[in-house]
C-alpha atoms as a PDB file:
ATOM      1  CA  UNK A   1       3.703 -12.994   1.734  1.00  0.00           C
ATOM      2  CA  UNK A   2       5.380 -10.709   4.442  1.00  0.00           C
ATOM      3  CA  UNK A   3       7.333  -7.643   3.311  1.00  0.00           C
ATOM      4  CA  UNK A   4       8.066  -6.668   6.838  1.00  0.00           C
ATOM      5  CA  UNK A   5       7.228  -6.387  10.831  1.00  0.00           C
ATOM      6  CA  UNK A   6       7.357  -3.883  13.154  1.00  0.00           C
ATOM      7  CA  UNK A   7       8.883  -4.400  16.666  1.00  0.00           C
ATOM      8  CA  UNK A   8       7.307  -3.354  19.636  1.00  0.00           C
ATOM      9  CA  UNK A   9       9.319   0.022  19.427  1.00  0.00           C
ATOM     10  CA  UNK A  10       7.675   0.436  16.305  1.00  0.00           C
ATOM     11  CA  UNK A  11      11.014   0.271  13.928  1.00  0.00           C
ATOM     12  CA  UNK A  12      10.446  -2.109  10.947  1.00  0.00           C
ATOM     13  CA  UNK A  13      11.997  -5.119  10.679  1.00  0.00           C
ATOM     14  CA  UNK A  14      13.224  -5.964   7.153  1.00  0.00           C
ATOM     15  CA  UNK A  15      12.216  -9.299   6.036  1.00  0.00           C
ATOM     16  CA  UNK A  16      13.992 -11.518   3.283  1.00  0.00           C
ATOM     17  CA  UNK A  17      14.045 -10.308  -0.072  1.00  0.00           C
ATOM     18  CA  UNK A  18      11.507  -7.106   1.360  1.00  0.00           C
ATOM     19  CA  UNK A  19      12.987  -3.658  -0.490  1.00  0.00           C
ATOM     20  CA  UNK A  20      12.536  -0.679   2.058  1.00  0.00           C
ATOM     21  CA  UNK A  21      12.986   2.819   0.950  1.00  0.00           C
ATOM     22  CA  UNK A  22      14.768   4.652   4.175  1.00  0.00           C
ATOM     23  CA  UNK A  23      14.174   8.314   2.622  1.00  0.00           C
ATOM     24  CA  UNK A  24      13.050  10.091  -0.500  1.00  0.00           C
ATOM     25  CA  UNK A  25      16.447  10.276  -2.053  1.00  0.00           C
ATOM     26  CA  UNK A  26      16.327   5.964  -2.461  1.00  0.00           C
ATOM     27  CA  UNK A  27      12.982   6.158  -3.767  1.00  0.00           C
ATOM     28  CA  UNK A  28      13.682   8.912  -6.257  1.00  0.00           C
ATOM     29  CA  UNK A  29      16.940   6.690  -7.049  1.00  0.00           C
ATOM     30  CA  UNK A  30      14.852   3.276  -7.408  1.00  0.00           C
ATOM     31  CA  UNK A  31      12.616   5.169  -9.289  1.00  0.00           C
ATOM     32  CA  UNK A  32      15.022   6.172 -11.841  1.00  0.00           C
ATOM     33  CA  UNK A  33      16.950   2.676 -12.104  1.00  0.00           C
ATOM     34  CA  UNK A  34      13.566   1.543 -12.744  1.00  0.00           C
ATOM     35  CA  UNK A  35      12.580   3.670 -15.348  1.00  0.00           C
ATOM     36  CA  UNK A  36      15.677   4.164 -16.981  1.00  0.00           C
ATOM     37  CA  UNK A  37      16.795   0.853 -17.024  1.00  0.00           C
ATOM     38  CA  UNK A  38      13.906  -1.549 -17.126  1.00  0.00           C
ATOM     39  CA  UNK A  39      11.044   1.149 -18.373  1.00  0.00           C
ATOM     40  CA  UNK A  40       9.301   0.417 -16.156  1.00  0.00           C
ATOM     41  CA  UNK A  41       7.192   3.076 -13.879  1.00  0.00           C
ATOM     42  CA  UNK A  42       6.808   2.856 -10.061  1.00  0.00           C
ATOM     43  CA  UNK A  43       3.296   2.087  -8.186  1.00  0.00           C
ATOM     44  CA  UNK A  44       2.830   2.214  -4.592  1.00  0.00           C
ATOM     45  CA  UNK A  45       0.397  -0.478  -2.965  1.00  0.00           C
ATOM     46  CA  UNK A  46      -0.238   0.952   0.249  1.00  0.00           C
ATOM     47  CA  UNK A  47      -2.272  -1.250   2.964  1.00  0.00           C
ATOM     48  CA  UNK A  48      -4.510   1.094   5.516  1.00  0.00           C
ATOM     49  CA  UNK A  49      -5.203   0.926   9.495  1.00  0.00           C
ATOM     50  CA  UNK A  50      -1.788  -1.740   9.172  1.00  0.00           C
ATOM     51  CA  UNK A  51      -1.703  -0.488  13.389  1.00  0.00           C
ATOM     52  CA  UNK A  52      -4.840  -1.785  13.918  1.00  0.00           C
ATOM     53  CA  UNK A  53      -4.093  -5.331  14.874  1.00  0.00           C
ATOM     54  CA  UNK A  54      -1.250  -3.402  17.837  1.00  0.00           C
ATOM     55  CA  UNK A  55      -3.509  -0.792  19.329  1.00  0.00           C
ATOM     56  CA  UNK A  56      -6.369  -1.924  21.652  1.00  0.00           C
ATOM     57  CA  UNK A  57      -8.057   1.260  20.482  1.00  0.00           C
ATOM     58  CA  UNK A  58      -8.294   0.648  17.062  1.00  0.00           C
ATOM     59  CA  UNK A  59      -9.564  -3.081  17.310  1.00  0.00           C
ATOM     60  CA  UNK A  60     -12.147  -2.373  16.199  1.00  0.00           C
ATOM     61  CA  UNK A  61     -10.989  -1.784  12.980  1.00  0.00           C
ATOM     62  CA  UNK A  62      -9.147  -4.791  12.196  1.00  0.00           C
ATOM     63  CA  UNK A  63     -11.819  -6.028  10.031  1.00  0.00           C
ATOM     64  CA  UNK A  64     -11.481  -2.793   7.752  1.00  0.00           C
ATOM     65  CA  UNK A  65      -7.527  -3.429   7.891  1.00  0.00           C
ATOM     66  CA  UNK A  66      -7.732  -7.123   6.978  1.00  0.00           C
ATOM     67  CA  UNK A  67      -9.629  -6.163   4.047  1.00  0.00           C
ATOM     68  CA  UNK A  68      -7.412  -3.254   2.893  1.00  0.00           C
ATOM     69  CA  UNK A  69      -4.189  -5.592   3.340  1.00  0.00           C
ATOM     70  CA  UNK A  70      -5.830  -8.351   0.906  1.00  0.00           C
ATOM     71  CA  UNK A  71      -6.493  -5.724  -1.724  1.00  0.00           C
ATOM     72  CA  UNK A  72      -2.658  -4.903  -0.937  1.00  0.00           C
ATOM     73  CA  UNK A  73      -1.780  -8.157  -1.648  1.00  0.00           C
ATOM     74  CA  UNK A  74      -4.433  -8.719  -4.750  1.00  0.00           C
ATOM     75  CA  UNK A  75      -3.019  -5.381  -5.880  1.00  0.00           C
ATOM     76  CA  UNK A  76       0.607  -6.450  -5.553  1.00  0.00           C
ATOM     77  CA  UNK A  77       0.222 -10.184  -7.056  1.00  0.00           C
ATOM     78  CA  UNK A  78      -1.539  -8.330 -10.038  1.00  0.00           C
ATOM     79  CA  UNK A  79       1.059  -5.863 -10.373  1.00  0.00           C
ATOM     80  CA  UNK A  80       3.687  -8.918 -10.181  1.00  0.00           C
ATOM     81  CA  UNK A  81       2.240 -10.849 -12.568  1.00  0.00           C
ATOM     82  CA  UNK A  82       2.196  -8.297 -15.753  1.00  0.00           C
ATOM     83  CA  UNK A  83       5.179  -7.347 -15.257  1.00  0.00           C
ATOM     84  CA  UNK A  84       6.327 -11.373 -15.223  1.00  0.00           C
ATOM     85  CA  UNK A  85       4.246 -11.158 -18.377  1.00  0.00           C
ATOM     86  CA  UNK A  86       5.492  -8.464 -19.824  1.00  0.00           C
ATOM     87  CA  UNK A  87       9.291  -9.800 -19.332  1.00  0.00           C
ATOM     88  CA  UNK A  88       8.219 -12.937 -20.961  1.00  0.00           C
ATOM     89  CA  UNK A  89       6.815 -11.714 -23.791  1.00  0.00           C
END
């Protein structure tokens, strides 16, 4: 699973299907539309050190970030599947 990249002039490329929130205003909007329409609330999974793996000075540590973007991703496939539960239901 990729949500997105960054290029080397550190602007983030959007990957397929990826949502990216530009400013506050689309989150507070995407927050609403989720809420009002789906009732459903709105949880950030954040991954730490992601510039690790870019910066020769923080090599050392990519084993802290690889561990803090499979939590991400744990947290995120969780998060994914009860709400594909609760849908179901």
């Amino acid at each position: 699973m990729e949500l997105g990249r960054i290029d080397e002039g550190g602007r983030l490329i959007q990957v397929p299907n990826a949502l990216v929130l530009r400013n506050l205003t689309e989150l507070e909007n995407a927050d609403a539309v989720l809420a009002d329409t789906l009732a459903m609330d709105v949880d950030f999974i954040v991954p730490e050190l992601t510039m690790a793996t870019r910066n020769p000075a923080m090599s050392h540590l990519i084993p802290l970030h690889e561990a803090a973007r499979q939590h991400a991703l744990d947290g995120a496939a969780s998060k994914a599947k009860a709400v594909a539960a609760r849908f179901a239901a």
